[in-house]
Every structure is written in C-alpha cells, then in structure tokens.
PDB file of N, CA and C in Angstrom:
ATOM      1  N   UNK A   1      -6.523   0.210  -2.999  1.00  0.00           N
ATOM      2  CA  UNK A   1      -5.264   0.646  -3.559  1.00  0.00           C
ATOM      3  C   UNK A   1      -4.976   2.063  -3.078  1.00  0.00           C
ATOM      4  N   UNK A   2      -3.690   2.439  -2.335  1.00  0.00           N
ATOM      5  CA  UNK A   2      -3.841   3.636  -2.074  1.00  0.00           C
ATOM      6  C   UNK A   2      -3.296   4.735  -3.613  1.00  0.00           C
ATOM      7  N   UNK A   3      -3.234   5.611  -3.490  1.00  0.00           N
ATOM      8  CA  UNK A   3      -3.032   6.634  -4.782  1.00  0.00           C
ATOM      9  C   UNK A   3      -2.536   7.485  -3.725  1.00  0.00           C
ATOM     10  N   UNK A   4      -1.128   7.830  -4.007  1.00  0.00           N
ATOM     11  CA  UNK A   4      -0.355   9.078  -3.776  1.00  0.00           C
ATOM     12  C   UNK A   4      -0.907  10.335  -4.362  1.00  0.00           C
ATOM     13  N   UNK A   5      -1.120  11.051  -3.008  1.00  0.00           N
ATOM     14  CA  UNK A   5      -1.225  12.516  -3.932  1.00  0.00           C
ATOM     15  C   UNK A   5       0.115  12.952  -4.028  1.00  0.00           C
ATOM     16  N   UNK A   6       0.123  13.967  -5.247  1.00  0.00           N
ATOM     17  CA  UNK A   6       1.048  15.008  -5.941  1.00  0.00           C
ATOM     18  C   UNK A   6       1.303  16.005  -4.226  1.00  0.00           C
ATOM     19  N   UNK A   7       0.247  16.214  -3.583  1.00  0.00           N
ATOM     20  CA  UNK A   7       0.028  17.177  -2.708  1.00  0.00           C
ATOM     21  C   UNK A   7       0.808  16.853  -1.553  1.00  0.00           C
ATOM     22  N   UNK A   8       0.952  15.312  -0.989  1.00  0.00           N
ATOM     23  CA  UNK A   8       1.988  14.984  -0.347  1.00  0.00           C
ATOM     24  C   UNK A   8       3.304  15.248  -0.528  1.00  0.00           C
ATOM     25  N   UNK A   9       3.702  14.980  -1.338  1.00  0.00           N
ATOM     26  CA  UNK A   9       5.278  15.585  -1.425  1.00  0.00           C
ATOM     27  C   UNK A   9       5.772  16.829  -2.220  1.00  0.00           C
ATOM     28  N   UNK A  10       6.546  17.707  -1.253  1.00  0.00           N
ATOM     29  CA  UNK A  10       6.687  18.998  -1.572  1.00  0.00           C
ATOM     30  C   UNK A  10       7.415  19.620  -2.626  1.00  0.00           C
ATOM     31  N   UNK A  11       6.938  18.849  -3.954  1.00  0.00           N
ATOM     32  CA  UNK A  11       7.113  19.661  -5.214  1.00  0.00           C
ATOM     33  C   UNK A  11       6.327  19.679  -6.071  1.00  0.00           C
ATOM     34  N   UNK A  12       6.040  21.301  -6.166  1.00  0.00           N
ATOM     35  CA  UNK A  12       4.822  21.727  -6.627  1.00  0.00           C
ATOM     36  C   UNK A  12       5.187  21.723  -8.344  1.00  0.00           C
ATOM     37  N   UNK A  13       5.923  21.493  -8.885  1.00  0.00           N
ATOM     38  CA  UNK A  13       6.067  21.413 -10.231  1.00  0.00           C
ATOM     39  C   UNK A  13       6.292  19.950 -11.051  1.00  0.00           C
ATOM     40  N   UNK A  14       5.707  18.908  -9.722  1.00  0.00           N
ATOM     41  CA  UNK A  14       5.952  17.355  -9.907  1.00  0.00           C
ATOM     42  C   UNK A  14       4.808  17.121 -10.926  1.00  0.00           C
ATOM     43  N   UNK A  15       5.068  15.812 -12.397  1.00  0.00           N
ATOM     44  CA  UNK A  15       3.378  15.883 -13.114  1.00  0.00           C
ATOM     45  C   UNK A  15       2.931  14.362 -11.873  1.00  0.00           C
ATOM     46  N   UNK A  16       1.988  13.812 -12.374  1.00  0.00           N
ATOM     47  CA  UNK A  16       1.341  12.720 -11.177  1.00  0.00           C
ATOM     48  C   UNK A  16       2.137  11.323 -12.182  1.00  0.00           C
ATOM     49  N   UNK A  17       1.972  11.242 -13.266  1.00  0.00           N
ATOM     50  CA  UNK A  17       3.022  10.152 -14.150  1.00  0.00           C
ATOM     51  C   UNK A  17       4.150  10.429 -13.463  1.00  0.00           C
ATOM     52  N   UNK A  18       5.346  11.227 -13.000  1.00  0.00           N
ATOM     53  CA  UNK A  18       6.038  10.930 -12.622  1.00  0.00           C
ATOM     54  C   UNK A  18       6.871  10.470 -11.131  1.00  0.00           C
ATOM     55  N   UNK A  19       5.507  11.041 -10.120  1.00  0.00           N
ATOM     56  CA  UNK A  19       4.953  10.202  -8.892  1.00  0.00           C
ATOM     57  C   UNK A  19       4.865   8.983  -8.808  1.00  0.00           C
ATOM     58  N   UNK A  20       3.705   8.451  -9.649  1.00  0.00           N
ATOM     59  CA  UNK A  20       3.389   7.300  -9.771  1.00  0.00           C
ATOM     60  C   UNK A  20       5.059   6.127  -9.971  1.00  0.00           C
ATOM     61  N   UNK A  21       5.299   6.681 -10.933  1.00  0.00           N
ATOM     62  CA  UNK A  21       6.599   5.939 -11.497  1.00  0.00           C
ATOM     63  C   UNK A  21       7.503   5.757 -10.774  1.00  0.00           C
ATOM     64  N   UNK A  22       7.822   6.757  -9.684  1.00  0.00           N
ATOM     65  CA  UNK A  22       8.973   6.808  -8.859  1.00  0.00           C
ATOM     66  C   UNK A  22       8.403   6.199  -7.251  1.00  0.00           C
ATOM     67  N   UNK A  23       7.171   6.451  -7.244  1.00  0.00           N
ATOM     68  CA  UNK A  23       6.605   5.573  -5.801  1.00  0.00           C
ATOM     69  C   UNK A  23       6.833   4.118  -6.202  1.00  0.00           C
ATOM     70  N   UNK A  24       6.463   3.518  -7.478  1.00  0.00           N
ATOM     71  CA  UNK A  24       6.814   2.036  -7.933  1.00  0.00           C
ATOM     72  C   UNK A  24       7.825   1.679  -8.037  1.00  0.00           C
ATOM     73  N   UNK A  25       8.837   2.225  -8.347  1.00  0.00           N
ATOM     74  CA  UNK A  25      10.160   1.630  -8.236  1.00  0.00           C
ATOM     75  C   UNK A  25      10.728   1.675  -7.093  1.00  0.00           C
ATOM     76  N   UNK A  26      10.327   2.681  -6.206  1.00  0.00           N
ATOM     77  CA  UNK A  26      11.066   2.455  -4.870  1.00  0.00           C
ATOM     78  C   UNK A  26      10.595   1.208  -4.276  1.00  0.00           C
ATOM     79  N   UNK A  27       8.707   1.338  -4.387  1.00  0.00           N
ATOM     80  CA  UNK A  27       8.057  -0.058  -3.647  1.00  0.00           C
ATOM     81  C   UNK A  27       8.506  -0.937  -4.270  1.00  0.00           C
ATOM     82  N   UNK A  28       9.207  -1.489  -5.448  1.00  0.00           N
ATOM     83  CA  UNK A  28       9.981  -2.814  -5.941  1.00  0.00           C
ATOM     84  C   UNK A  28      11.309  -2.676  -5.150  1.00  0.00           C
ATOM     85  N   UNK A  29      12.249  -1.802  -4.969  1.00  0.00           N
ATOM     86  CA  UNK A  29      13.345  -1.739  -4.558  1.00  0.00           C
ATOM     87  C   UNK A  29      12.708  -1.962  -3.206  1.00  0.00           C
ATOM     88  N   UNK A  30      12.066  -1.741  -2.359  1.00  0.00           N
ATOM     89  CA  UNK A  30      11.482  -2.704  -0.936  1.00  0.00           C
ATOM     90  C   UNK A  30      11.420  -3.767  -0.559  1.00  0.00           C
ATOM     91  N   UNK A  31      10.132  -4.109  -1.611  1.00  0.00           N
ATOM     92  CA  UNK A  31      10.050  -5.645  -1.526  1.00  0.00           C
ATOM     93  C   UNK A  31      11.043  -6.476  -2.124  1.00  0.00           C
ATOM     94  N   UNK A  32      12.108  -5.923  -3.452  1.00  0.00           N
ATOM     95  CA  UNK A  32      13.228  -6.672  -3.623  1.00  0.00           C
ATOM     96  C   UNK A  32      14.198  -7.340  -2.508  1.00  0.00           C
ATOM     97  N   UNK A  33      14.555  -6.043  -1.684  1.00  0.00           N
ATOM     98  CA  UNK A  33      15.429  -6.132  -0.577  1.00  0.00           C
ATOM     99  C   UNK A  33      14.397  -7.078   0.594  1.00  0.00           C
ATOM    100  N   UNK A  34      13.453  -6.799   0.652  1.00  0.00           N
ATOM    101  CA  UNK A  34      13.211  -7.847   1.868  1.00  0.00           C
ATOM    102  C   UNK A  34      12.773  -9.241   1.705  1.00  0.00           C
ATOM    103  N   UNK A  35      12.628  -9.211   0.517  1.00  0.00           N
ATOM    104  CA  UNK A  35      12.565 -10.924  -0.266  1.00  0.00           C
ATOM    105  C   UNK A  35      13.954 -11.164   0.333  1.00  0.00           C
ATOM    106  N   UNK A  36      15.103 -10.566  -0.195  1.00  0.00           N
ATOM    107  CA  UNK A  36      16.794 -11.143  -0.574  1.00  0.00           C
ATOM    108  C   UNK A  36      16.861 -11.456   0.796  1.00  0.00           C
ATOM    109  N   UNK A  37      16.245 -10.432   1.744  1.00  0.00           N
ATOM    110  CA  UNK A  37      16.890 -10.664   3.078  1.00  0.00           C
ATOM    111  C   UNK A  37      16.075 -11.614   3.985  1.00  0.00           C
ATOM    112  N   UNK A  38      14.995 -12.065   2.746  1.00  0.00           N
ATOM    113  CA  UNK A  38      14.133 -13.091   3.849  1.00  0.00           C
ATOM    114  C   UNK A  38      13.563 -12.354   5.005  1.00  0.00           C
ATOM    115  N   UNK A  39      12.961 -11.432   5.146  1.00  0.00           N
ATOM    116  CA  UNK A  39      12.630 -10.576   6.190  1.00  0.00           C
ATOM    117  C   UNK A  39      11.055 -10.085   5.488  1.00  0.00           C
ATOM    118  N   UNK A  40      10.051  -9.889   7.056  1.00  0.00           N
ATOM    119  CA  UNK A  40       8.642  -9.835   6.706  1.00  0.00           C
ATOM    120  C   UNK A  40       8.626  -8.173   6.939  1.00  0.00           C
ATOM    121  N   UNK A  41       7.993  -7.359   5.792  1.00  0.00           N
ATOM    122  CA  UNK A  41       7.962  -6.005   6.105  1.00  0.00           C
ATOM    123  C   UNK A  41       6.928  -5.371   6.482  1.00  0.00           C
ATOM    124  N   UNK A  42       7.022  -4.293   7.712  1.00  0.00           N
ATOM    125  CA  UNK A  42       5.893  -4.120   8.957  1.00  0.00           C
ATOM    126  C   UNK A  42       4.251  -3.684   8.141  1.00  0.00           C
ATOM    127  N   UNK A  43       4.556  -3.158   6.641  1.00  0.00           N
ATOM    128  CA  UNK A  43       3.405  -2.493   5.897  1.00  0.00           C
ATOM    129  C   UNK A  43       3.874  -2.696   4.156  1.00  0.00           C
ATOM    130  N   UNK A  44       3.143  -2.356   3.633  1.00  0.00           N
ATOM    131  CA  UNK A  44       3.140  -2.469   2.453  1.00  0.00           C
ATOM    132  C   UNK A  44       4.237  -2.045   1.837  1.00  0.00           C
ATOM    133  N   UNK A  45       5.039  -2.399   0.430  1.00  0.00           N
ATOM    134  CA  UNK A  45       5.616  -1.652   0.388  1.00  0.00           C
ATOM    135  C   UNK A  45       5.296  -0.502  -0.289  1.00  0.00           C
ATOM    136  N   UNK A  46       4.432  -0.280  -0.942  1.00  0.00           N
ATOM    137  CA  UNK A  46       4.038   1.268  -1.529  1.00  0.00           C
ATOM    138  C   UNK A  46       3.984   2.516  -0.213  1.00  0.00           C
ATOM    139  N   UNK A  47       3.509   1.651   0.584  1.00  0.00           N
ATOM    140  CA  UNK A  47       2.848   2.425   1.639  1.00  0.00           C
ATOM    141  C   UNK A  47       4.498   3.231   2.233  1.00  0.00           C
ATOM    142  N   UNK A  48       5.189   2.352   2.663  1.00  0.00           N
ATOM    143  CA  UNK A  48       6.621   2.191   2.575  1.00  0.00           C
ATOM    144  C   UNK A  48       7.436   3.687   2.302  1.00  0.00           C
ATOM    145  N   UNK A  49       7.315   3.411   0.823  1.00  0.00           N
ATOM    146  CA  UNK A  49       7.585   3.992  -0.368  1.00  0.00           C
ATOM    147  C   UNK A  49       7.039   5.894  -0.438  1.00  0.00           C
ATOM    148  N   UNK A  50       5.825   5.587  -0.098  1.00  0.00           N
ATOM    149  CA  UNK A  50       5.123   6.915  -0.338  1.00  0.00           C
ATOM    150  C   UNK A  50       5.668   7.816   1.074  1.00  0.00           C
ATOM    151  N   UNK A  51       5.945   7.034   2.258  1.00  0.00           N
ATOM    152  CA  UNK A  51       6.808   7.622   3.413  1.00  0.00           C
ATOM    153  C   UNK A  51       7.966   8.121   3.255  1.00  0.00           C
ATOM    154  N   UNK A  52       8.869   7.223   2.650  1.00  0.00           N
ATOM    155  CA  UNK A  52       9.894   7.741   1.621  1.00  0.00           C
ATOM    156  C   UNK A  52      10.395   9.220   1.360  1.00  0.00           C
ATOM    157  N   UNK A  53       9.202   9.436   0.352  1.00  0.00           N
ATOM    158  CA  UNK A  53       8.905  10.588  -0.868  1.00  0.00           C
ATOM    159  C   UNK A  53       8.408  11.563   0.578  1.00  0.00           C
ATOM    160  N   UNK A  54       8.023  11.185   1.148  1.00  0.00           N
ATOM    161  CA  UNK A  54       7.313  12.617   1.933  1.00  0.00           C
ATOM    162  C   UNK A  54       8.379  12.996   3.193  1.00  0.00           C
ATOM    163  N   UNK A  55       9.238  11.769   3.946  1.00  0.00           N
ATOM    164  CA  UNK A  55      10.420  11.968   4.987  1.00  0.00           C
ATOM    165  C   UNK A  55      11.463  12.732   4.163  1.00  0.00           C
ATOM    166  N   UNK A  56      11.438  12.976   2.709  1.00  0.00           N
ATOM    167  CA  UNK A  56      12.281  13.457   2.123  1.00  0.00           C
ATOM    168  C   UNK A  56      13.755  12.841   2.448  1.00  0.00           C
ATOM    169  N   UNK A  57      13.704  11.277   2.455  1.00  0.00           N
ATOM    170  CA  UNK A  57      14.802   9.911   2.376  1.00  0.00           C
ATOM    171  C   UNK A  57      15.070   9.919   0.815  1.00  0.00           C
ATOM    172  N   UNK A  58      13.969  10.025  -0.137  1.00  0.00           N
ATOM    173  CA  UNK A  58      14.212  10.293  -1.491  1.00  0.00           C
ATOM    174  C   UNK A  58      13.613  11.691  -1.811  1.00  0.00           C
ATOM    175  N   UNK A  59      13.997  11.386  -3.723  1.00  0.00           N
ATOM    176  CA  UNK A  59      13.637  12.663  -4.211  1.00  0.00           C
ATOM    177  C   UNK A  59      13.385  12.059  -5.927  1.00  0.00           C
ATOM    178  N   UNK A  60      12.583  13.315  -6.247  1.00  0.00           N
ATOM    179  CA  UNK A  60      11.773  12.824  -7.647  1.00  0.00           C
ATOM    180  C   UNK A  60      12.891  13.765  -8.138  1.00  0.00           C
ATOM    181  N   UNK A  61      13.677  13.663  -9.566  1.00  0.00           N
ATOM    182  CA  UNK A  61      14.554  14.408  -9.930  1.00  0.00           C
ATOM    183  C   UNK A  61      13.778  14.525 -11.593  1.00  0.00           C
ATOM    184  N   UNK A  62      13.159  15.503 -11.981  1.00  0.00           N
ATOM    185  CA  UNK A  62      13.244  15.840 -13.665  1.00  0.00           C
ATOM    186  C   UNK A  62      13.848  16.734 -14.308  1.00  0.00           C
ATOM    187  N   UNK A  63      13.989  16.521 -15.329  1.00  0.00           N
ATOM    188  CA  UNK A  63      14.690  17.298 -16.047  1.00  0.00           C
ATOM    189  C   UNK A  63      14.002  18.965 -16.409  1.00  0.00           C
ATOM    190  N   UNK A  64      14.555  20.088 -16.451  1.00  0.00           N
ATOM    191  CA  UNK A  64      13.964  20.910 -16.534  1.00  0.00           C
ATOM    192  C   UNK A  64      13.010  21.174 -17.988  1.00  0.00           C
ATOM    193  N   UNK A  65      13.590  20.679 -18.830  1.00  0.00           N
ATOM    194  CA  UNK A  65      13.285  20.429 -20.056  1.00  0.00           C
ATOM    195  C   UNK A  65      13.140  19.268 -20.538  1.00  0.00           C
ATOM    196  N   UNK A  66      12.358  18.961 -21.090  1.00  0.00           N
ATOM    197  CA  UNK A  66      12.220  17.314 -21.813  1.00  0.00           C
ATOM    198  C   UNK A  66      13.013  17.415 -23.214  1.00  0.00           C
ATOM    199  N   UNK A  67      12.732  18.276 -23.701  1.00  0.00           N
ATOM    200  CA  UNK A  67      13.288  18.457 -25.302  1.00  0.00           C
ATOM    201  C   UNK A  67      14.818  18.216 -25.246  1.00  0.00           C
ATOM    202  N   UNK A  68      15.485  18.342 -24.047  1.00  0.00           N
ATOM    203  CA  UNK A  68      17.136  18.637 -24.360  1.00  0.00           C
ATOM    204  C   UNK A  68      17.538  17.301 -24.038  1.00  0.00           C
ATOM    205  N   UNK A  69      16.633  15.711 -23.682  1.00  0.00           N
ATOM    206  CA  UNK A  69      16.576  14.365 -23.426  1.00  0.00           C
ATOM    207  C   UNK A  69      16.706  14.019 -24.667  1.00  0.00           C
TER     208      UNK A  69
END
C-alpha cells in the first residue's frame, strides 16, 4: 500500500487526515472516470492521485479555522 507523505506536497501546514482524505477522493474520481469511459488506466489510481497533489493539478483547501465550520 503506498502512504503519501505530508512531505510530498508543498504545504507545510497540511494535518496527514486531511491528505489521506483528499488523495482518496481524487483516486475514486479516477477510477470513476475510467470505469465510465471503459478505459484501462496506465497505474494505480492512488498512485495517479498522489501525482496530482504534487504536479500541483490539485490542491488541499482548509479552512483556517475549524471553529468558524
């Protein structure tokens, strides 16, 4: 199983719960889309996913505060 480090992608105020959470939903939004499209994908999709987060294609967005949620 690979495990994303925090250290890969360049925000240093990221917690690892919210890594985790956001590498999984992208790797579902992967394999969703290449199921629909019937298409075989070249690597995993986490693996995918964690390329993603580090090409800076996405971004982890939190709130500065939790309390004001």
């Amino acid at each position: 199983m690979l495990k994303p480090s925090a250290n890969i992608i360049k925000t240093p105020h990221l917690n690892q719960y919210s890594l985790v959470i956001a590498v999984a939903k992208r790797a579902r939004q992967i394999s969703e889309r290449a199921e629909a499209e019937g298409g075989k994908l070249p690597d995993k999709p986490v693996d995918l996913a964690v390329q993603d987060f580090v090409q800076d294609r996405y971004r982890i967005l939190e709130p500065d505060n939790l309390e004001e949620l």
